[in-house]
Protein backbone atom coordinates (compact mmCIF):
# COMPACT_ATOMS: atom_id res chain seq x y z
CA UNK A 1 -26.21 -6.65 27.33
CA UNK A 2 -23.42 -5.51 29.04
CA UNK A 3 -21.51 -1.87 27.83
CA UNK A 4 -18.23 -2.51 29.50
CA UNK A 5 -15.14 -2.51 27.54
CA UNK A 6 -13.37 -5.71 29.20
CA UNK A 7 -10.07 -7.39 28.57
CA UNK A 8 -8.62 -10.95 28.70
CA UNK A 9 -5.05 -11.97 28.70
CA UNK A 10 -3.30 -12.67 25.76
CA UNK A 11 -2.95 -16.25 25.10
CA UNK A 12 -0.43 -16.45 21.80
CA UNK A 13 2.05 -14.36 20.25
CA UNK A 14 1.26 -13.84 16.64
CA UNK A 15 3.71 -14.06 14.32
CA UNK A 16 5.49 -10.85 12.77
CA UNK A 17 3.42 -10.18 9.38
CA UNK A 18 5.84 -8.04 7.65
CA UNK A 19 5.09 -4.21 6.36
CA UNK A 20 2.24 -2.95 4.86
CA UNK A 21 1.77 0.84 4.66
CA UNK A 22 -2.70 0.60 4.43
CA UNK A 23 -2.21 -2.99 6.13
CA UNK A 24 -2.90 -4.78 3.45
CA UNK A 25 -1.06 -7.48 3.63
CA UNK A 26 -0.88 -9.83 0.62
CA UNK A 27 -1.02 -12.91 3.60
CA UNK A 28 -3.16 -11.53 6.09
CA UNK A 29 -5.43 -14.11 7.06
CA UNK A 30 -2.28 -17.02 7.02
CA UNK A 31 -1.03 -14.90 10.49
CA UNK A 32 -4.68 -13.78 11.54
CA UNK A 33 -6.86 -16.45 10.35
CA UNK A 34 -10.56 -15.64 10.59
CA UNK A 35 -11.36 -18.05 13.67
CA UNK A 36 -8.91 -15.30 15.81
CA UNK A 37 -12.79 -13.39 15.38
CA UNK A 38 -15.32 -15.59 15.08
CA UNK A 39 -14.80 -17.58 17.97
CA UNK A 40 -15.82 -14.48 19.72
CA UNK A 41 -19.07 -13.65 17.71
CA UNK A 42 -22.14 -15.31 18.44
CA UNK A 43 -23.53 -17.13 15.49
CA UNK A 44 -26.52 -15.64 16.34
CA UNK A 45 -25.72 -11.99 16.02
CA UNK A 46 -27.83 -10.94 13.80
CA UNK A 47 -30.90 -12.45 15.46
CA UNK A 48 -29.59 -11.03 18.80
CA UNK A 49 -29.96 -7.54 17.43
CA UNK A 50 -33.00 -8.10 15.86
CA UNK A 51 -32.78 -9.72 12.32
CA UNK A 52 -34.52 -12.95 12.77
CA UNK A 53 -35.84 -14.91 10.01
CA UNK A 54 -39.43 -13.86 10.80
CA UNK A 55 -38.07 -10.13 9.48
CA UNK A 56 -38.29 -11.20 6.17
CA UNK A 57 -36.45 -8.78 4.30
CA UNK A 58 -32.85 -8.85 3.55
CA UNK A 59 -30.16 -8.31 6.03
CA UNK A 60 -27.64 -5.92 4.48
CA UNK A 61 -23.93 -6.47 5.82
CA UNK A 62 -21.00 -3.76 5.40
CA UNK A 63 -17.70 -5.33 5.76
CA UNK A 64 -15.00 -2.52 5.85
CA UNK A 65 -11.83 -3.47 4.91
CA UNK A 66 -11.99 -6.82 3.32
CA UNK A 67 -8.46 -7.64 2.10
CA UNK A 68 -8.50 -10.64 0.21
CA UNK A 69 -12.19 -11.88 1.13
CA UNK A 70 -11.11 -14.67 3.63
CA UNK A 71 -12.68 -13.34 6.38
CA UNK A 72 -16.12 -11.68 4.80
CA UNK A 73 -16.78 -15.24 3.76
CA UNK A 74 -16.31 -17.23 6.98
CA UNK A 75 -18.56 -14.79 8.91
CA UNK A 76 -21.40 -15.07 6.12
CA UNK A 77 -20.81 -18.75 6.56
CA UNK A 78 -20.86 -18.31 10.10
CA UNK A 79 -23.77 -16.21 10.89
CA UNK A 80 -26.15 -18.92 8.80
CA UNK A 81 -28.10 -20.10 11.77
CA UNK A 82 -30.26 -21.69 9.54
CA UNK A 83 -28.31 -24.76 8.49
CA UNK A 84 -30.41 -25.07 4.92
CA UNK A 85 -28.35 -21.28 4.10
CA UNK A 86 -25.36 -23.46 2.97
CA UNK A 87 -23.35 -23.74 -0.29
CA UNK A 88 -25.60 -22.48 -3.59
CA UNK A 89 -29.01 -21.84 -0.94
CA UNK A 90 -30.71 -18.33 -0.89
CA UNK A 91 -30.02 -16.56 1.85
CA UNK A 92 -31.48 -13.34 3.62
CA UNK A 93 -27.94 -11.77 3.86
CA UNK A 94 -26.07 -10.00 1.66
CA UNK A 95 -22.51 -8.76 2.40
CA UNK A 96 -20.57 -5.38 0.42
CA UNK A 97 -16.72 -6.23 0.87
CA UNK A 98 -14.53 -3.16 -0.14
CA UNK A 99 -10.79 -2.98 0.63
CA UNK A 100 -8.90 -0.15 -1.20
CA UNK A 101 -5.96 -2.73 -2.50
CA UNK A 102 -7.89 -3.38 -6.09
CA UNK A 103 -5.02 -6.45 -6.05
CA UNK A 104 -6.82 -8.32 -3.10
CA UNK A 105 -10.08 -7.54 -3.99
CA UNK A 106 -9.52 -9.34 -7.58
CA UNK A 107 -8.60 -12.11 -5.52
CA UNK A 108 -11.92 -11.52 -3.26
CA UNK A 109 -14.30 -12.20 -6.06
CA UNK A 110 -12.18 -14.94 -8.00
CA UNK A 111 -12.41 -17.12 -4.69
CA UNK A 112 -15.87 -15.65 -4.17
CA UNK A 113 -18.49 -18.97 -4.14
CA UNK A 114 -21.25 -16.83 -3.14
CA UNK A 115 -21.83 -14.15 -6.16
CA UNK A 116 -25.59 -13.60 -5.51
CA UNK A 117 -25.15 -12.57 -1.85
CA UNK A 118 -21.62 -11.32 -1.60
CA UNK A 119 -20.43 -8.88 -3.96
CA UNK A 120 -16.73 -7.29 -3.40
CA UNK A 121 -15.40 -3.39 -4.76
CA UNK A 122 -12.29 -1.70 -4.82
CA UNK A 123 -13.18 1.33 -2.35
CA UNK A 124 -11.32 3.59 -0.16
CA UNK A 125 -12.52 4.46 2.78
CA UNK A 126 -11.41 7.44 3.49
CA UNK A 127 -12.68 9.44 0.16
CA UNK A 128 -16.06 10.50 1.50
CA UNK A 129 -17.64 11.05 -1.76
CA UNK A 130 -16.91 8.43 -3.43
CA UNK A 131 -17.66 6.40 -0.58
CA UNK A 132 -20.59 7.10 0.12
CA UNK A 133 -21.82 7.15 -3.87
CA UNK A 134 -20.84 3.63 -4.32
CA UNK A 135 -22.50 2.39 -0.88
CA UNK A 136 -25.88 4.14 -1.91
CA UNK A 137 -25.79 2.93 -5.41
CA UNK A 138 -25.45 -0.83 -3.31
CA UNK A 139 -28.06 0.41 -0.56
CA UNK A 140 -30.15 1.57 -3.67
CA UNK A 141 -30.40 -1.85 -5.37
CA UNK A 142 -32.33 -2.93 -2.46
CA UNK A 143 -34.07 0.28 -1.69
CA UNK A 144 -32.33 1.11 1.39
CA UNK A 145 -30.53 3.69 3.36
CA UNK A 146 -28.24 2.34 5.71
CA UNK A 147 -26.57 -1.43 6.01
CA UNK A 148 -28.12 -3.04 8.89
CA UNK A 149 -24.47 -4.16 10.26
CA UNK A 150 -21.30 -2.68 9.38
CA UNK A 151 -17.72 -4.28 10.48
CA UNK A 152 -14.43 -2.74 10.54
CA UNK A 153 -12.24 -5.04 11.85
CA UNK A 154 -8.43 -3.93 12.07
CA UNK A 155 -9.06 -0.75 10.16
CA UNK A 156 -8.95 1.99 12.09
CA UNK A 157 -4.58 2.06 12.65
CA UNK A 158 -4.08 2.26 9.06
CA UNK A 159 -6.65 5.69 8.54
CA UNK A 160 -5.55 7.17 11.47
CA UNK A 161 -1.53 6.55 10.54
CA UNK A 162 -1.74 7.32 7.43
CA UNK A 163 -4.38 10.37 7.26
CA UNK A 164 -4.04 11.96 10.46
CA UNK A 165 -6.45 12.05 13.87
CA UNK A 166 -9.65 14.50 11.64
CA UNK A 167 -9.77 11.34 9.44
CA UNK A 168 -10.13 8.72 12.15
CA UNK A 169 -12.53 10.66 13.64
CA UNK A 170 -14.71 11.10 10.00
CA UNK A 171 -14.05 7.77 9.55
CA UNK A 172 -16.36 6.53 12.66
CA UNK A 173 -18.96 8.99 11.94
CA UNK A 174 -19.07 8.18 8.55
CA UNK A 175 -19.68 4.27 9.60
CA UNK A 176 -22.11 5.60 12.13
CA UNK A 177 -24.37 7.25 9.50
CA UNK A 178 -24.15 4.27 7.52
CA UNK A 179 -24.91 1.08 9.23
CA UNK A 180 -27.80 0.71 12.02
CA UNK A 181 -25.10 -1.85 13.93
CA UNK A 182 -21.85 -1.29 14.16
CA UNK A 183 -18.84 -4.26 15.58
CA UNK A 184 -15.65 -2.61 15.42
CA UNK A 185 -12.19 -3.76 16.33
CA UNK A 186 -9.63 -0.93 17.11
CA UNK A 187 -6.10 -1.69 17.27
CA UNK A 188 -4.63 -0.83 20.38
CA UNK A 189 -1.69 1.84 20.69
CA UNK A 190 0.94 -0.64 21.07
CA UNK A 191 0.17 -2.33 17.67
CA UNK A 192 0.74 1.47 16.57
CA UNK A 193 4.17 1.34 17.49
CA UNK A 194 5.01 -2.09 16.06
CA UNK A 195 3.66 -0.58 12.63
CA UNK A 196 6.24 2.25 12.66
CA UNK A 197 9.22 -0.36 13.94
CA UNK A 198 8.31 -3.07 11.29
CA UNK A 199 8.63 0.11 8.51
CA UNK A 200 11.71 1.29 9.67
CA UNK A 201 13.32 -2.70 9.89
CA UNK A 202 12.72 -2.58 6.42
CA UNK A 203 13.94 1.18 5.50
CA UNK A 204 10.29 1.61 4.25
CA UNK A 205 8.97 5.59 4.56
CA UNK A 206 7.74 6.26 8.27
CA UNK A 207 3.55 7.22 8.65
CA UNK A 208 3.19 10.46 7.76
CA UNK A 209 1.16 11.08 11.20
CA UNK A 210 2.92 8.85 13.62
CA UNK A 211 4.77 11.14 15.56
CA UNK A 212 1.78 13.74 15.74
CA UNK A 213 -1.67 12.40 16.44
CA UNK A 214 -2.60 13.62 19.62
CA UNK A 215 -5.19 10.79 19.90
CA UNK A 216 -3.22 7.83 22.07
CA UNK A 217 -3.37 5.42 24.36
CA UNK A 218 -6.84 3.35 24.87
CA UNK A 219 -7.90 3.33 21.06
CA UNK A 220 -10.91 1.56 21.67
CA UNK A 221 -12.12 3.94 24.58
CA UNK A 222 -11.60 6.48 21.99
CA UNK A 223 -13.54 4.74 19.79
CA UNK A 224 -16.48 4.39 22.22
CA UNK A 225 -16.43 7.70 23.67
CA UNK A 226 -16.32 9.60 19.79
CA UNK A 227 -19.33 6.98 18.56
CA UNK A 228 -21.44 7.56 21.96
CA UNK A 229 -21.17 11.59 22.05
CA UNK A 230 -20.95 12.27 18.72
CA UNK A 231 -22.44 10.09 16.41
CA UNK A 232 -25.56 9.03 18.08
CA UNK A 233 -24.27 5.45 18.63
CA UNK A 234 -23.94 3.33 22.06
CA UNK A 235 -22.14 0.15 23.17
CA UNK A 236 -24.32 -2.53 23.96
CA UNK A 237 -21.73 -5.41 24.32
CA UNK A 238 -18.17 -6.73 24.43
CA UNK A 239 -16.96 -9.72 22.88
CA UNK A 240 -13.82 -9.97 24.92
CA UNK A 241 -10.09 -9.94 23.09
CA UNK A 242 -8.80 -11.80 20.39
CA UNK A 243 -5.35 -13.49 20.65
CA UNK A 244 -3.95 -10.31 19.60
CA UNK A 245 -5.62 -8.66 22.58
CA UNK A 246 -8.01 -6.50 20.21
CA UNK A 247 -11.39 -5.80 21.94
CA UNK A 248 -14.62 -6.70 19.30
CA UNK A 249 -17.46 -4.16 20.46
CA UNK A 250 -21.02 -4.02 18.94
CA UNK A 251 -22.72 -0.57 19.05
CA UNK A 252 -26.00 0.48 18.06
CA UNK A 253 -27.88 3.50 16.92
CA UNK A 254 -29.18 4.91 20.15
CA UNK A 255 -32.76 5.94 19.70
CA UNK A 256 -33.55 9.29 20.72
CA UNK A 257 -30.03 10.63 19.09
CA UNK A 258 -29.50 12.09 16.04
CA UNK A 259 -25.93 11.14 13.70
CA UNK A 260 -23.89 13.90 13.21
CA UNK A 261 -22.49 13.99 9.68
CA UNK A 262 -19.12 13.77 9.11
């Protein structure tokens, strides 16, 4: 598999979604609607990075940043190669949504058809020790250590605005120690900027960190270059850009390397 970080042009414009200081928008998924990813991601992901059926054992599936559950649902749904995984069938995967908006995630489980394999908390991300309590006591129930595949998917810009460049950084180690797999999308700089304006149209508070982080410019190279030197993590493929030119990359724990805690 490829480990270049590749572009494609941007083919729509999306529409403005409004403010939301942590980005969680009450809408999200009516202006970013889960096919904007999964048309990019392989339905057979997980057997491409090893968890084919003859495996067995359960497939555990870290989803970072859920919001309202819309799109933690279509890429279970999705990544059911096996057609007999449908509505009500046993499957090997199980998916943890957490989003730190305890408003969306009520609406998570209400809509949630899948109860035995997909559970949804209220979880912030950047609280270390209670994040990482509440993912072992998950792991735990299954008699694990790590989730085989985490996502974070249009997380990072919100952490790093809000908390500062330290946290971004602690925020992809602390992935990195978690999850064996890893497919991240990192806003890039310019959706940064369209953040701050779409706060100040609406005389909303400006991020606390905005006009200080020293880490700018090619977000996801910054990703890729803090995961592979520090975190014992490499990039094994590209998925191209979605609409909103936002690069999907898949790493993996790099054998040999050791994960720095954050």
């Amino acid at each position: 598999m490829a480990a270049s970080i590749a572009t494609v042009v941007q083919v729509e414009t999306p529409v403005d979604p409004g403010a939301a200081p942590y980005g969680n928008f009450i809408n999200y998924y009516s202006f970013n609607p889960p096919e904007n990813r999964l048309n990019l991601i392989p339905r057979t992901l997980l057997q491409d990075i090893g968890y084919g059926a003859e495996r067995g054992e359960a497939v555990l599936l870290l989803d970072v940043g859920c919001n309202s559950g819309d799109l933690t649902l279509a890429l279970y749904r999705h990544l059911q190669v096996d057609q007999s995984c449908g509505e009500g069938a046993h499957s090997r995967l199980h998916v943890l949504g957490c989003d730190l908006d305890e408003d969306l995630v009520f609406r998570a489980v209400q809509s949630n058809p899948f109860p035995e394999n997909i559970a949804f908390i209220p979880l912030d991300i950047t609280q270390d020790s209670t994040f990482r309590t509440r993912l072992q006591e998950y792991l735990s129930t299954f008699g694990r250590s790590s989730f085989d595949l985490g996502v974070c998917l249009a997380v990072t810009m919100w952490v790093h605005l809000n908390h500062g460049d330290t946290a971004l950084l602690e925020l992809l180690s602390r992935l990195a120690s978690l999850c064996q797999h890893l497919l991240l999308e990192a806003q890039p700089w310019k959706c940064y900027r369209s953040a701050a304006r779409r706060m100040r149209k609406l005389g909303r508070q400006d991020f606390e960190h905005f006009k200080t982080l020293r880490i700018q410019g090619d977000m996801a190279e910054h990703a890729r270059h803090h995961l592979e030197s520090q975190c014992g993590m490499k990039l094994v493929r590209c998925f191209g850009s979605t609409a909103w030119d936002r690069t999907l990359l898949l790493f993996t724990r790099d054998v040999g390397k050791g994960v720095r805690q954050p």
